[in-house]
PDB file of N, CA and C in Angstrom:
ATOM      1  N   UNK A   1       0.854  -1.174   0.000  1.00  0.00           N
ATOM      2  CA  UNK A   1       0.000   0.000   0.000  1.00  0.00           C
ATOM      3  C   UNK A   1       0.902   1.241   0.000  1.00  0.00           C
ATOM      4  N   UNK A   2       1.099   2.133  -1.220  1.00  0.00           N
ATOM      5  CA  UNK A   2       1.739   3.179  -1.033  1.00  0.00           C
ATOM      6  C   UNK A   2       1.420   4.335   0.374  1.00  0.00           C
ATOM      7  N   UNK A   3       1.905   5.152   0.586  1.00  0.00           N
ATOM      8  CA  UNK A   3       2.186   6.010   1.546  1.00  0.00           C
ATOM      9  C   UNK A   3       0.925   7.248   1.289  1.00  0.00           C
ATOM     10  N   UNK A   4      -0.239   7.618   2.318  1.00  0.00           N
ATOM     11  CA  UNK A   4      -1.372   8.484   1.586  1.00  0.00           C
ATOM     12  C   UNK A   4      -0.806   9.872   2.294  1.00  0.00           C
ATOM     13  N   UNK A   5       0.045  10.479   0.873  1.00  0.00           N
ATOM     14  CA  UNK A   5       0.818  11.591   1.713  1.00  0.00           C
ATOM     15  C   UNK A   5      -0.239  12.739   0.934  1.00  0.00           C
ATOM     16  N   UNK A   6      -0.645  13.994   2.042  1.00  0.00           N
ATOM     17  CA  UNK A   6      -1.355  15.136   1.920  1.00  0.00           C
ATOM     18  C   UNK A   6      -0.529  16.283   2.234  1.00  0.00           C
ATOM     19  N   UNK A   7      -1.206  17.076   1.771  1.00  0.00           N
ATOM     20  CA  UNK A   7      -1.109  18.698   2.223  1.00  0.00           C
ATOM     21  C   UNK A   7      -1.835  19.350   3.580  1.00  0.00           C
ATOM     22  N   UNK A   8      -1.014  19.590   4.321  1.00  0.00           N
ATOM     23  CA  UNK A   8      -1.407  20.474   5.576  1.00  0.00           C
ATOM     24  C   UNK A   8      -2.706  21.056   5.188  1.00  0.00           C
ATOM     25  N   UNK A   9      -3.864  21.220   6.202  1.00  0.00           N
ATOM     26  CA  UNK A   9      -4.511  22.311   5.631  1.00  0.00           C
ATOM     27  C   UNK A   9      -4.078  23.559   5.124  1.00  0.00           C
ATOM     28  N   UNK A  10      -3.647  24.505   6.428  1.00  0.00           N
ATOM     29  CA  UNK A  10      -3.028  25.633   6.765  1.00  0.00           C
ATOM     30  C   UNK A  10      -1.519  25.476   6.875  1.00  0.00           C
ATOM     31  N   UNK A  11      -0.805  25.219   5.575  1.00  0.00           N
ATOM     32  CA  UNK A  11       0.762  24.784   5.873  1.00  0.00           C
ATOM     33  C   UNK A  11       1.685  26.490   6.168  1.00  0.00           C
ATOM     34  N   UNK A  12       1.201  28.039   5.878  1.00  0.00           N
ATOM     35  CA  UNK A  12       1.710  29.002   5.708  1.00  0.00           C
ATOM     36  C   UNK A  12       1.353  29.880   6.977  1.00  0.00           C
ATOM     37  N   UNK A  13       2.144  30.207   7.827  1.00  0.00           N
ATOM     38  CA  UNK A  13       1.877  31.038   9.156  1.00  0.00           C
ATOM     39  C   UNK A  13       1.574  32.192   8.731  1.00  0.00           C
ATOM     40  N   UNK A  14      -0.330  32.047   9.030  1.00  0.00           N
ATOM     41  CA  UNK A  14      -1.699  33.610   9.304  1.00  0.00           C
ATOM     42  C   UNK A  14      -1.676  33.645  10.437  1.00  0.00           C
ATOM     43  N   UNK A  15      -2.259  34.973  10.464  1.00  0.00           N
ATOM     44  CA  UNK A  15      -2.461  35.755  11.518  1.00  0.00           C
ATOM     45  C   UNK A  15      -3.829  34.815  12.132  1.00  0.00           C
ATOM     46  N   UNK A  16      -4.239  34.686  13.470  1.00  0.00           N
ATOM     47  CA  UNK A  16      -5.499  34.189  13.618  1.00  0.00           C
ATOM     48  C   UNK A  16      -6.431  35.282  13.199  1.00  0.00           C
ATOM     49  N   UNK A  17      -7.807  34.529  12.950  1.00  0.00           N
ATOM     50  CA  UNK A  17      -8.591  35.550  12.429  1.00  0.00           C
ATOM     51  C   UNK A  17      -9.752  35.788  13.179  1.00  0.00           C
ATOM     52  N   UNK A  18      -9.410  35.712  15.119  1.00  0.00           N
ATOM     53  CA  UNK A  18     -10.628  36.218  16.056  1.00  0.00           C
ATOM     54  C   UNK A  18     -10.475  37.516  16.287  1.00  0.00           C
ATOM     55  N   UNK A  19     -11.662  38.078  16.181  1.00  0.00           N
ATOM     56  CA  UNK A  19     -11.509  38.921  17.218  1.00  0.00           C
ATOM     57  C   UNK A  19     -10.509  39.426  18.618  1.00  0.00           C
ATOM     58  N   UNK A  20      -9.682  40.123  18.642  1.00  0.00           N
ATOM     59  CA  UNK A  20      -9.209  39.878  20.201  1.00  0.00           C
ATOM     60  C   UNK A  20      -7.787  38.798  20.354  1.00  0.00           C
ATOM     61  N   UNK A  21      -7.505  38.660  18.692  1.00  0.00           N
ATOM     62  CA  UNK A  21      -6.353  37.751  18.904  1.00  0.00           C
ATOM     63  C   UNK A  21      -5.313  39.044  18.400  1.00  0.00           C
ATOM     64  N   UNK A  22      -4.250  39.173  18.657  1.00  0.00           N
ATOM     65  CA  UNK A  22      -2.720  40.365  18.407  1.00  0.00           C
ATOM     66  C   UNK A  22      -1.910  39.516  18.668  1.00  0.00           C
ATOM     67  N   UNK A  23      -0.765  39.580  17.743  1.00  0.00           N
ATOM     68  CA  UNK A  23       0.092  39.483  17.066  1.00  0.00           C
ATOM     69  C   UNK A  23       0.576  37.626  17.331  1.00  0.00           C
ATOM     70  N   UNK A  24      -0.280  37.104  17.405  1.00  0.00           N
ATOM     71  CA  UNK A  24      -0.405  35.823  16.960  1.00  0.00           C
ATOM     72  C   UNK A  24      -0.664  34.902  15.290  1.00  0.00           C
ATOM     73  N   UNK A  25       0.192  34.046  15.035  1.00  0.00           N
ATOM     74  CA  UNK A  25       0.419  33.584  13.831  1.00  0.00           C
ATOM     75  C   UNK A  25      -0.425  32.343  14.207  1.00  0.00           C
ATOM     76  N   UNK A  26      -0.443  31.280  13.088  1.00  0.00           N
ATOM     77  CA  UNK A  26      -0.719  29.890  13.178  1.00  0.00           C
ATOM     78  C   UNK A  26      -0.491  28.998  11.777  1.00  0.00           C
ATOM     79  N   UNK A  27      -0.395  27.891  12.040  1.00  0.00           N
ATOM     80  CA  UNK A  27      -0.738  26.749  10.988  1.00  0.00           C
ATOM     81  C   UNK A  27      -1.391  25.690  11.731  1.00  0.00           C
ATOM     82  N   UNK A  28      -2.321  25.518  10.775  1.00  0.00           N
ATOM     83  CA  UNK A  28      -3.022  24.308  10.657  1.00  0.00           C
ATOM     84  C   UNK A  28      -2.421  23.250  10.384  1.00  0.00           C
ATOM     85  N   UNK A  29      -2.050  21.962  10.942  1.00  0.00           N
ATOM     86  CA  UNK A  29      -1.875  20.789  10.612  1.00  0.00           C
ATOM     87  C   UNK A  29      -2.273  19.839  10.214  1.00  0.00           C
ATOM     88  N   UNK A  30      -3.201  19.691  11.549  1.00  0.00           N
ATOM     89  CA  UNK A  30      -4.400  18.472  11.333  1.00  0.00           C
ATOM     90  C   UNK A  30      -5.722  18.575  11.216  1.00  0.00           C
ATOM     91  N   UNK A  31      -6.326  18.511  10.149  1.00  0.00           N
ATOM     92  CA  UNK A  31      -7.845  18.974  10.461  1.00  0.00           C
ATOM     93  C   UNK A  31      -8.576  17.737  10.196  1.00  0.00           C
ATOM     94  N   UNK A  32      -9.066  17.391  11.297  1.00  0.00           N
ATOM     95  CA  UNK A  32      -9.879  15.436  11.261  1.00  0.00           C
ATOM     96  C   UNK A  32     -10.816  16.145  11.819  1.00  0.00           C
ATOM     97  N   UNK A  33     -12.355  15.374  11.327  1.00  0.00           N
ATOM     98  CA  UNK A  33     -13.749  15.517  12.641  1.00  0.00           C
ATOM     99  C   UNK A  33     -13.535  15.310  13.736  1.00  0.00           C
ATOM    100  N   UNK A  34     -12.493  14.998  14.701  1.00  0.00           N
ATOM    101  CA  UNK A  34     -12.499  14.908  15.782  1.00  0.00           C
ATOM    102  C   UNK A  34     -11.532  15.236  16.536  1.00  0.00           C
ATOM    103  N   UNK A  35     -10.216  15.983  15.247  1.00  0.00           N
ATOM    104  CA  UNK A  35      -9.079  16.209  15.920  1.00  0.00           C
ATOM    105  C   UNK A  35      -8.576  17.546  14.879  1.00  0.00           C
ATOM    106  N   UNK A  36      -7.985  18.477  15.823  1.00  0.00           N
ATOM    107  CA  UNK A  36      -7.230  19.936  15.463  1.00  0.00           C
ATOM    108  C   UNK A  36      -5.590  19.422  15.708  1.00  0.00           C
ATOM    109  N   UNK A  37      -4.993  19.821  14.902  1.00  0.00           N
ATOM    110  CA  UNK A  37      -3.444  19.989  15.323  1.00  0.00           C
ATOM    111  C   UNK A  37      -3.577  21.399  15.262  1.00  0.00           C
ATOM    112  N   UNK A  38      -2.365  22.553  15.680  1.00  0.00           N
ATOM    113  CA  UNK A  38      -1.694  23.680  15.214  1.00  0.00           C
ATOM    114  C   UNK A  38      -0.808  23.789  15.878  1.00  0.00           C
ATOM    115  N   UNK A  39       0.298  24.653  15.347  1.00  0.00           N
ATOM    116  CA  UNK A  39       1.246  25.511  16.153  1.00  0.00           C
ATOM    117  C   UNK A  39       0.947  27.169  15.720  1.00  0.00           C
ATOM    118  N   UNK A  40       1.209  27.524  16.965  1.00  0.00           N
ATOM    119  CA  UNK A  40       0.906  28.913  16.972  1.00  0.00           C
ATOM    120  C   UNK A  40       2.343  29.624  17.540  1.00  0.00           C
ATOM    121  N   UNK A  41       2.076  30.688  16.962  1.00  0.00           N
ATOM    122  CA  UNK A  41       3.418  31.511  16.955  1.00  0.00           C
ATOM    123  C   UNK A  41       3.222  32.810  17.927  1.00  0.00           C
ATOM    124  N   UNK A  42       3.679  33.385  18.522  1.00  0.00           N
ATOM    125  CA  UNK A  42       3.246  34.568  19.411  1.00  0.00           C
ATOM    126  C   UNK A  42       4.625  36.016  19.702  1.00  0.00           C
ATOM    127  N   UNK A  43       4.217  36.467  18.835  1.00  0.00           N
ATOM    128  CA  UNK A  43       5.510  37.944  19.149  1.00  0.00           C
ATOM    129  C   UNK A  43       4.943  38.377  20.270  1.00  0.00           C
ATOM    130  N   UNK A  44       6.223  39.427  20.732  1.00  0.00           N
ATOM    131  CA  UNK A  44       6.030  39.870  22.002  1.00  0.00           C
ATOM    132  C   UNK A  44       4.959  40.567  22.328  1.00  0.00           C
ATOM    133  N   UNK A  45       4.030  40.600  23.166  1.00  0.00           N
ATOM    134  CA  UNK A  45       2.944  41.214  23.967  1.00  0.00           C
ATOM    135  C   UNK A  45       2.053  40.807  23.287  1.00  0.00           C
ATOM    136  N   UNK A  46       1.897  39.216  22.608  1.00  0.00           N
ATOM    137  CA  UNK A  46       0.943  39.060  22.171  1.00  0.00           C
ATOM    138  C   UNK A  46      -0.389  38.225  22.734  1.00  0.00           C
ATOM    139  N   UNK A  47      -1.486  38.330  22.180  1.00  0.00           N
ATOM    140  CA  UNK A  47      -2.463  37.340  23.011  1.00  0.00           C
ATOM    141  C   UNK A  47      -3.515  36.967  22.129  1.00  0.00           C
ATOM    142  N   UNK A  48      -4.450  35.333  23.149  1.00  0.00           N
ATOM    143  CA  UNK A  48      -5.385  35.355  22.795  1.00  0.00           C
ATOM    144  C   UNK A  48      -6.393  35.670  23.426  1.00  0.00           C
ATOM    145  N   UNK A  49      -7.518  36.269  22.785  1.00  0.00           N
ATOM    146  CA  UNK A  49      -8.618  36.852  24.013  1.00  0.00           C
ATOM    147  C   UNK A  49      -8.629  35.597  25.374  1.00  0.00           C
ATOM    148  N   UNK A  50     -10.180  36.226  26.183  1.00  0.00           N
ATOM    149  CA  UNK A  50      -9.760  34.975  27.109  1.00  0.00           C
ATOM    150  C   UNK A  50     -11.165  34.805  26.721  1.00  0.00           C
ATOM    151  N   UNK A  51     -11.783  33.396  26.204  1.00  0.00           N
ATOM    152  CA  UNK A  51     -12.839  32.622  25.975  1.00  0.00           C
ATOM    153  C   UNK A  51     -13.113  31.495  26.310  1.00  0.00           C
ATOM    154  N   UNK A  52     -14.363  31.406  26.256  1.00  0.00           N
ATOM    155  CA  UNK A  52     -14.497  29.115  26.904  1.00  0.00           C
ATOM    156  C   UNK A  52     -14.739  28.548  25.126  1.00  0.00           C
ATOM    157  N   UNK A  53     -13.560  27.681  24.898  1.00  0.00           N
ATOM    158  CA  UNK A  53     -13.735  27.121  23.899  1.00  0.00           C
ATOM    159  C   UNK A  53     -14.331  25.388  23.924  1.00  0.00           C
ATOM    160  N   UNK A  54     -14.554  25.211  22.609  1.00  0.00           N
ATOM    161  CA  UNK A  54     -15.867  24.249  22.641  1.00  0.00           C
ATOM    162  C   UNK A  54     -15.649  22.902  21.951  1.00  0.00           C
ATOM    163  N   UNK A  55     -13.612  22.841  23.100  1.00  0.00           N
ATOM    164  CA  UNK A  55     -13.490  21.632  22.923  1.00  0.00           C
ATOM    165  C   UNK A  55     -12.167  21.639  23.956  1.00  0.00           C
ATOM    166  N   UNK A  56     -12.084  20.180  24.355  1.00  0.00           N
ATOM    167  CA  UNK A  56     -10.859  19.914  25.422  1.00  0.00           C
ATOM    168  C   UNK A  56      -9.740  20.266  24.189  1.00  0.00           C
ATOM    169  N   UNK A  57      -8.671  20.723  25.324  1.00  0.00           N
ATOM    170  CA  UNK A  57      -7.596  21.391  24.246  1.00  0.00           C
ATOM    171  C   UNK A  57      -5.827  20.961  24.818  1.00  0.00           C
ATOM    172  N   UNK A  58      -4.951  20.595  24.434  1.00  0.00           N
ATOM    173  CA  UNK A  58      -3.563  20.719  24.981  1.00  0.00           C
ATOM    174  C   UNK A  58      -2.919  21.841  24.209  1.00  0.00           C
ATOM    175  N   UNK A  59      -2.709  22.543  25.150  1.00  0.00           N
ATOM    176  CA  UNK A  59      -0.874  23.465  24.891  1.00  0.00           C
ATOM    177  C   UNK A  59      -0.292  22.914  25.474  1.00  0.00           C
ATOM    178  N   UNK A  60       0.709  23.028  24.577  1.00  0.00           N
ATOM    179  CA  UNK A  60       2.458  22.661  24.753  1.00  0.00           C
ATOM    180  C   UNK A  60       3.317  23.871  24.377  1.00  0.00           C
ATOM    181  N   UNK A  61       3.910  24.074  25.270  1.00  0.00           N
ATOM    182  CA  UNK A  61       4.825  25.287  24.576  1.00  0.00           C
ATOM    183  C   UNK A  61       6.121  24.580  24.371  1.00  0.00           C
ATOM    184  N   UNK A  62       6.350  25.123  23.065  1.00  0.00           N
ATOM    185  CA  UNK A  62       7.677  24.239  22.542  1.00  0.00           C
ATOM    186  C   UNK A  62       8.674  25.583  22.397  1.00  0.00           C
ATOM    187  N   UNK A  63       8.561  26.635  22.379  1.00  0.00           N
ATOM    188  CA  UNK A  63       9.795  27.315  22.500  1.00  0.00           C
ATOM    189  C   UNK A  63       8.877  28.826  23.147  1.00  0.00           C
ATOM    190  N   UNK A  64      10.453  29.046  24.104  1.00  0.00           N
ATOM    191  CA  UNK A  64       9.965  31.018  24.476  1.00  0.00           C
ATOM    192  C   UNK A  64       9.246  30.341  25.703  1.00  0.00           C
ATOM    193  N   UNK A  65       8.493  31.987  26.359  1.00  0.00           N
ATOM    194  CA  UNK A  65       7.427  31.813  27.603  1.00  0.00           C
ATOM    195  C   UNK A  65       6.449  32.352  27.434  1.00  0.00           C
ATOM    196  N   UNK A  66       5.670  32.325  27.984  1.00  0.00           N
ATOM    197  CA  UNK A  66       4.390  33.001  28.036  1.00  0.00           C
ATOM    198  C   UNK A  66       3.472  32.571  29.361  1.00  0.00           C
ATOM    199  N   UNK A  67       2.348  33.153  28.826  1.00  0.00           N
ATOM    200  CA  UNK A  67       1.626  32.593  30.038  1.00  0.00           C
ATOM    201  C   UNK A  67      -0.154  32.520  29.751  1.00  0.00           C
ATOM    202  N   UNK A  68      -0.698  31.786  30.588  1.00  0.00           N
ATOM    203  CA  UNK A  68      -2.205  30.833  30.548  1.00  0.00           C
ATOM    204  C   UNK A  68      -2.886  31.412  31.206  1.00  0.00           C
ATOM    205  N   UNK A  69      -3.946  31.478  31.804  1.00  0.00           N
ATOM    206  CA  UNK A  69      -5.138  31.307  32.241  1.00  0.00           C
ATOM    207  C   UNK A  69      -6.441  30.490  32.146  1.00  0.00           C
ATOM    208  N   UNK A  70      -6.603  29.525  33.549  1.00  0.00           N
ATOM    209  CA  UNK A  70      -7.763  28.670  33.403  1.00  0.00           C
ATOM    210  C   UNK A  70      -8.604  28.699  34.182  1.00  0.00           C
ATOM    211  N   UNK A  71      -9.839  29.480  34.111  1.00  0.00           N
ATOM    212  CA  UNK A  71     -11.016  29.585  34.613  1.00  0.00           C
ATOM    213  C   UNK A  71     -10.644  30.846  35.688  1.00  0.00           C
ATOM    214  N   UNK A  72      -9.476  31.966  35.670  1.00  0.00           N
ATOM    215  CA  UNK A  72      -9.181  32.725  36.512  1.00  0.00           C
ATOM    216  C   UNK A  72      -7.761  32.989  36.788  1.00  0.00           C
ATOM    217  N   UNK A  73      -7.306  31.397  36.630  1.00  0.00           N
ATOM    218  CA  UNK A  73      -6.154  31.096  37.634  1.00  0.00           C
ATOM    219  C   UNK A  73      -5.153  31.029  36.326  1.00  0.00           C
ATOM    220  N   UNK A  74      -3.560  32.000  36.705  1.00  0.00           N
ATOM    221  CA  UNK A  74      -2.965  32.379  35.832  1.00  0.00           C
ATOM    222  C   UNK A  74      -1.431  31.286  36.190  1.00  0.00           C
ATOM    223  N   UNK A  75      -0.748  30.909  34.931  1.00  0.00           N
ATOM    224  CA  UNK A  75       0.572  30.150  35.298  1.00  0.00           C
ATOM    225  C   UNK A  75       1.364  30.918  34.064  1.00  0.00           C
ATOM    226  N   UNK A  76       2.580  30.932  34.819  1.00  0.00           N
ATOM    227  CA  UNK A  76       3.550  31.084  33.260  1.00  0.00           C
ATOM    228  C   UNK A  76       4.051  29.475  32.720  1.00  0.00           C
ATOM    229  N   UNK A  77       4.554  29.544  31.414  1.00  0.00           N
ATOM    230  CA  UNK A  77       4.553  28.657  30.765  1.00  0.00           C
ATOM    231  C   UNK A  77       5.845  28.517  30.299  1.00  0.00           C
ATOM    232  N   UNK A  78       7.106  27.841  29.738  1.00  0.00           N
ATOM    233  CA  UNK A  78       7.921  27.988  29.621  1.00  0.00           C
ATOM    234  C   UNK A  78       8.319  26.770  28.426  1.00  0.00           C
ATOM    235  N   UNK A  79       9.139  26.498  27.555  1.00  0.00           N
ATOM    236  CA  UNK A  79       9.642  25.493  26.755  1.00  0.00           C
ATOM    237  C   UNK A  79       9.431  24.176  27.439  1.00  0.00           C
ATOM    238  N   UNK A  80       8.504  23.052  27.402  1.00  0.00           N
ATOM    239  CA  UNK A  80       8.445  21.974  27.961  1.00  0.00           C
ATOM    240  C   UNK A  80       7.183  21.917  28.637  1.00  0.00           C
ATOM    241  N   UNK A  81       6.862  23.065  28.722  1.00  0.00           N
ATOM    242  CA  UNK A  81       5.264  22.740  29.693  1.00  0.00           C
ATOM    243  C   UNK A  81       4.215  22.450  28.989  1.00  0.00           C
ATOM    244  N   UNK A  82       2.793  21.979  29.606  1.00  0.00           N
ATOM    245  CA  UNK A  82       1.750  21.612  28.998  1.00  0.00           C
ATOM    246  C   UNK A  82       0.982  22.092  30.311  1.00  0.00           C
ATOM    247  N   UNK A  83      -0.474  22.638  29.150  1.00  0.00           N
ATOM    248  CA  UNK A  83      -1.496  23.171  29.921  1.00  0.00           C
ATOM    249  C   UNK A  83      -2.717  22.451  29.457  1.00  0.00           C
ATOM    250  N   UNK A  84      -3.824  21.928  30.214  1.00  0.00           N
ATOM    251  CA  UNK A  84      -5.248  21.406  29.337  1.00  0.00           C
ATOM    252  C   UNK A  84      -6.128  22.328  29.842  1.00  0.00           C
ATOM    253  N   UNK A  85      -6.585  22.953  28.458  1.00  0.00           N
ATOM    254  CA  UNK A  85      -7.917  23.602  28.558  1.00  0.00           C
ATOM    255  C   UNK A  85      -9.228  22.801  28.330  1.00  0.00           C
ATOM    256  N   UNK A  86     -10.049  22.594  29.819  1.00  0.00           N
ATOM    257  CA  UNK A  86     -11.428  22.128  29.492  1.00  0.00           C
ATOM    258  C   UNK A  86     -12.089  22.639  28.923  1.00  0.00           C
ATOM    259  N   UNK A  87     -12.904  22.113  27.906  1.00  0.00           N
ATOM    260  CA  UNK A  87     -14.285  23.274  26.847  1.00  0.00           C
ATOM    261  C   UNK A  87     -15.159  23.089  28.188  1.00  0.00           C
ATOM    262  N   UNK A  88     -15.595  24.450  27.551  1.00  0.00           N
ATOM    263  CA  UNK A  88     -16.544  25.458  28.451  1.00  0.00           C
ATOM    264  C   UNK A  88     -15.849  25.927  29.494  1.00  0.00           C
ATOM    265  N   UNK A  89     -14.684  25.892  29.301  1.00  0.00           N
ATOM    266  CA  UNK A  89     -14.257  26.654  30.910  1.00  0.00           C
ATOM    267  C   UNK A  89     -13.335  27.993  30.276  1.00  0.00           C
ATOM    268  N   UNK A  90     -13.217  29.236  30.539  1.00  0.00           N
ATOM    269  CA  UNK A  90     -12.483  30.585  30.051  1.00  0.00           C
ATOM    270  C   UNK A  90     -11.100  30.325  30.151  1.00  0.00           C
ATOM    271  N   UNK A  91     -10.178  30.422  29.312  1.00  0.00           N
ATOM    272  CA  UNK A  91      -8.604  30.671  29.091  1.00  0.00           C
ATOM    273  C   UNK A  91      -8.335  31.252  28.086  1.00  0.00           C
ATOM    274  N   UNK A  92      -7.224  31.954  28.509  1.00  0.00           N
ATOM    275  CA  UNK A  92      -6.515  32.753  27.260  1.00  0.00           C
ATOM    276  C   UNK A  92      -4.913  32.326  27.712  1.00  0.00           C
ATOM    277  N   UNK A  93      -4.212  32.783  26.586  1.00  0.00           N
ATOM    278  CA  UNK A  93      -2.650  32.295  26.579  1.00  0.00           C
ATOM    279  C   UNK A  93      -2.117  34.204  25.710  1.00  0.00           C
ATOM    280  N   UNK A  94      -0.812  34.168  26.395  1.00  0.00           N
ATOM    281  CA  UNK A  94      -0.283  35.486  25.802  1.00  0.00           C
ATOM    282  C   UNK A  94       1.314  35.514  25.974  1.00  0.00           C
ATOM    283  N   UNK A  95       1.433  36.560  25.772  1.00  0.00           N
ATOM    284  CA  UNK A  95       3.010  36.951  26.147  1.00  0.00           C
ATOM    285  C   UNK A  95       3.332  38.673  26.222  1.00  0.00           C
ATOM    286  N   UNK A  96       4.338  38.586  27.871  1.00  0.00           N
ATOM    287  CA  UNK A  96       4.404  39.772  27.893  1.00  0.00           C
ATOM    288  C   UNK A  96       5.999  39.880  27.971  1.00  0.00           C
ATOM    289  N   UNK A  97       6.686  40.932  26.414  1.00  0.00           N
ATOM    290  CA  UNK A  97       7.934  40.918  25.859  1.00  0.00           C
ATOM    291  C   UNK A  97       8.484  39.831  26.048  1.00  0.00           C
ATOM    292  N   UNK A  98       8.460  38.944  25.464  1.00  0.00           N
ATOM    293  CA  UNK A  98       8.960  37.357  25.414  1.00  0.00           C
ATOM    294  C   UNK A  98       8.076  36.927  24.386  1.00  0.00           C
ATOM    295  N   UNK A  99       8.445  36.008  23.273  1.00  0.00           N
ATOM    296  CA  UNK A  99       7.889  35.351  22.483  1.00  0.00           C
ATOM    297  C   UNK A  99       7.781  33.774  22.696  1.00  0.00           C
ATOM    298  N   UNK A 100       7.141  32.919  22.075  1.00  0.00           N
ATOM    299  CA  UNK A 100       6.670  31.645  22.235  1.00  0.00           C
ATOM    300  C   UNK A 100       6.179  31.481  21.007  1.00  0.00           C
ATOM    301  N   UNK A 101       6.004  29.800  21.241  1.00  0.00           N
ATOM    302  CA  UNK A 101       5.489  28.968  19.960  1.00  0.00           C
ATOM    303  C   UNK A 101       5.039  28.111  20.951  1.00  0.00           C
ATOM    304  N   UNK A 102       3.832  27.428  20.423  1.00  0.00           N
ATOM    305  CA  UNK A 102       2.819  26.558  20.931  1.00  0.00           C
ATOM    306  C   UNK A 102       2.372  25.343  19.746  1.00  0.00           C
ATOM    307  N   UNK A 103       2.142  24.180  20.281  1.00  0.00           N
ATOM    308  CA  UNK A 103       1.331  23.175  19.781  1.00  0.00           C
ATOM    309  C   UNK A 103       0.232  23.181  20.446  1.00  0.00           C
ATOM    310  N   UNK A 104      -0.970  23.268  19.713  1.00  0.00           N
ATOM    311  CA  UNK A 104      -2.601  23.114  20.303  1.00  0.00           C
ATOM    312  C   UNK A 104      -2.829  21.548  19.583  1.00  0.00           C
ATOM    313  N   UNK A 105      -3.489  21.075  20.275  1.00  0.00           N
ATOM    314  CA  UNK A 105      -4.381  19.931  20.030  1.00  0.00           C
ATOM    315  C   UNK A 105      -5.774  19.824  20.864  1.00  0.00           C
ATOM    316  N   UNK A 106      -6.949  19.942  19.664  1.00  0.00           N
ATOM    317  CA  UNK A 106      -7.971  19.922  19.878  1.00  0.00           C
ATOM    318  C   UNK A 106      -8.720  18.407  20.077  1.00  0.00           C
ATOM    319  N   UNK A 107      -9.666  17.791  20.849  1.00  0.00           N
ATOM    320  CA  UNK A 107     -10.308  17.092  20.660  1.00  0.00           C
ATOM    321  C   UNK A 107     -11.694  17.359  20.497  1.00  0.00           C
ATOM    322  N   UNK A 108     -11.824  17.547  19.421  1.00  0.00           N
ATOM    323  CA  UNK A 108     -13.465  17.716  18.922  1.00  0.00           C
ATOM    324  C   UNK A 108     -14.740  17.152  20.026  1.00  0.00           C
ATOM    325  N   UNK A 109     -15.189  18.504  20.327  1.00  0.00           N
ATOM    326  CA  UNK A 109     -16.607  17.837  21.649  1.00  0.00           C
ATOM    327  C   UNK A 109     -17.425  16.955  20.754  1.00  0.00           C
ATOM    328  N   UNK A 110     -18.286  15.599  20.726  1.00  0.00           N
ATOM    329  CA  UNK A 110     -19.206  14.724  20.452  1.00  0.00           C
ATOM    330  C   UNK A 110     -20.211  15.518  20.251  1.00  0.00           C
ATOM    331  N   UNK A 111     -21.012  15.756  19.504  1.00  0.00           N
ATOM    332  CA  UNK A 111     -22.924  15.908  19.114  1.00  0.00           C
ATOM    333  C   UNK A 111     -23.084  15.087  20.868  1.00  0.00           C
ATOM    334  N   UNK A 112     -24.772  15.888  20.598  1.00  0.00           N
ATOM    335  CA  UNK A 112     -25.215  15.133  21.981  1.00  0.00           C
ATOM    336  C   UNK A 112     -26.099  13.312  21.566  1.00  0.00           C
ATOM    337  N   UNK A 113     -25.808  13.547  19.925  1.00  0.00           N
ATOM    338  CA  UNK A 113     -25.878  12.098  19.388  1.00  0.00           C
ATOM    339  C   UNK A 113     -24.934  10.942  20.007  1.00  0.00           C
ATOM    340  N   UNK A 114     -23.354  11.881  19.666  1.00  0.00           N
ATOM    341  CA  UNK A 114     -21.996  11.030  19.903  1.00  0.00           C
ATOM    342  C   UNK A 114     -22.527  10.551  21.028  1.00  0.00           C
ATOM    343  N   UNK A 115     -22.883  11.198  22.063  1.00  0.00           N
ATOM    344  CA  UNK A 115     -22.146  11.136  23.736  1.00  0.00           C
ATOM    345  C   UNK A 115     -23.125   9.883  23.902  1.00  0.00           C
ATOM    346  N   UNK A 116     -25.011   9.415  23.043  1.00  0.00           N
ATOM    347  CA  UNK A 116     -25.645   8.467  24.077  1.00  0.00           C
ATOM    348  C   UNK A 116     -25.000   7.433  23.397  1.00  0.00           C
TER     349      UNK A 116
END
C-alpha cells in the first residue's frame, strides 16, 4: 500500500482571524472531525482573548514563555510545559515581551448524538 501523503490544511503562518487575537500567527496541521493539530506563533505582547472554547484542548509550549489562564487562575509557561484547557471553561494564553510557539491539540466535543 503506497504512503497516503497530503497537504497540511493551513501549511503558511496567518495571523489568527478572532476577534481579540494580536500578534499571533498559526498553521493548521491536522484537520480530522475529531481532531485539530496547530502551532501557533506569538511575538512579544501578544495574546489570545480569554474565551471558553468548545473543545478539550492541549498546549504545549515548545519554545519562548508566556503565560495561561484557566477559569481565573494564571501560570507562566515555559519550553516543555503543557497546559489542558477544558471546553466550556475561560482561558486565554499570551506573552508579555517574550515570544513563544505553541502546539494546540484539539479534541473535537461529540454531538449530543456522539455522547448516548
Amino acid at each position: 500500500m503506497p504512503p497516503n501523503v497530503r497537504r497540511v490544511p493551513r501549511p503558511d503562518w496567518e495571523p489568527l482571524p478572532y476577534e481579540g487575537c494580536l500578534g499571533v500567527e498559526g498553521r493548521v496541521l491536522v484537520r480530522e472531525p475529531d481532531l485539530l493539530v496547530a502551532v501557533l506563533r506569538f511575538a512579544e505582547d501578544a495574546t489570545i482573548h480569554e474565551h471558553p472554547g468548545p473543545n478539550d484542548t492541549i498546549v504545549v509550549c515548545l519554545e519562548g514563555t508566556g503565560s495561561t489562564s484557566v477559569a481565573g487562575e494564571i501560570a507562566r509557561l515555559t519550553a516543555g510545559d503543557r497546559v489542558d484547557w477544558p471546553r466550556g471553561v475561560p482561558h486565554r494564553l499570551w506573552t508579555e515581551g517574550s515570544t513563544m510557539t505553541t502546539l494546540m491539540v484539539e479534541r473535537m466535543a461529540q454531538s449530543a448524538e456522539g455522547d448516548a
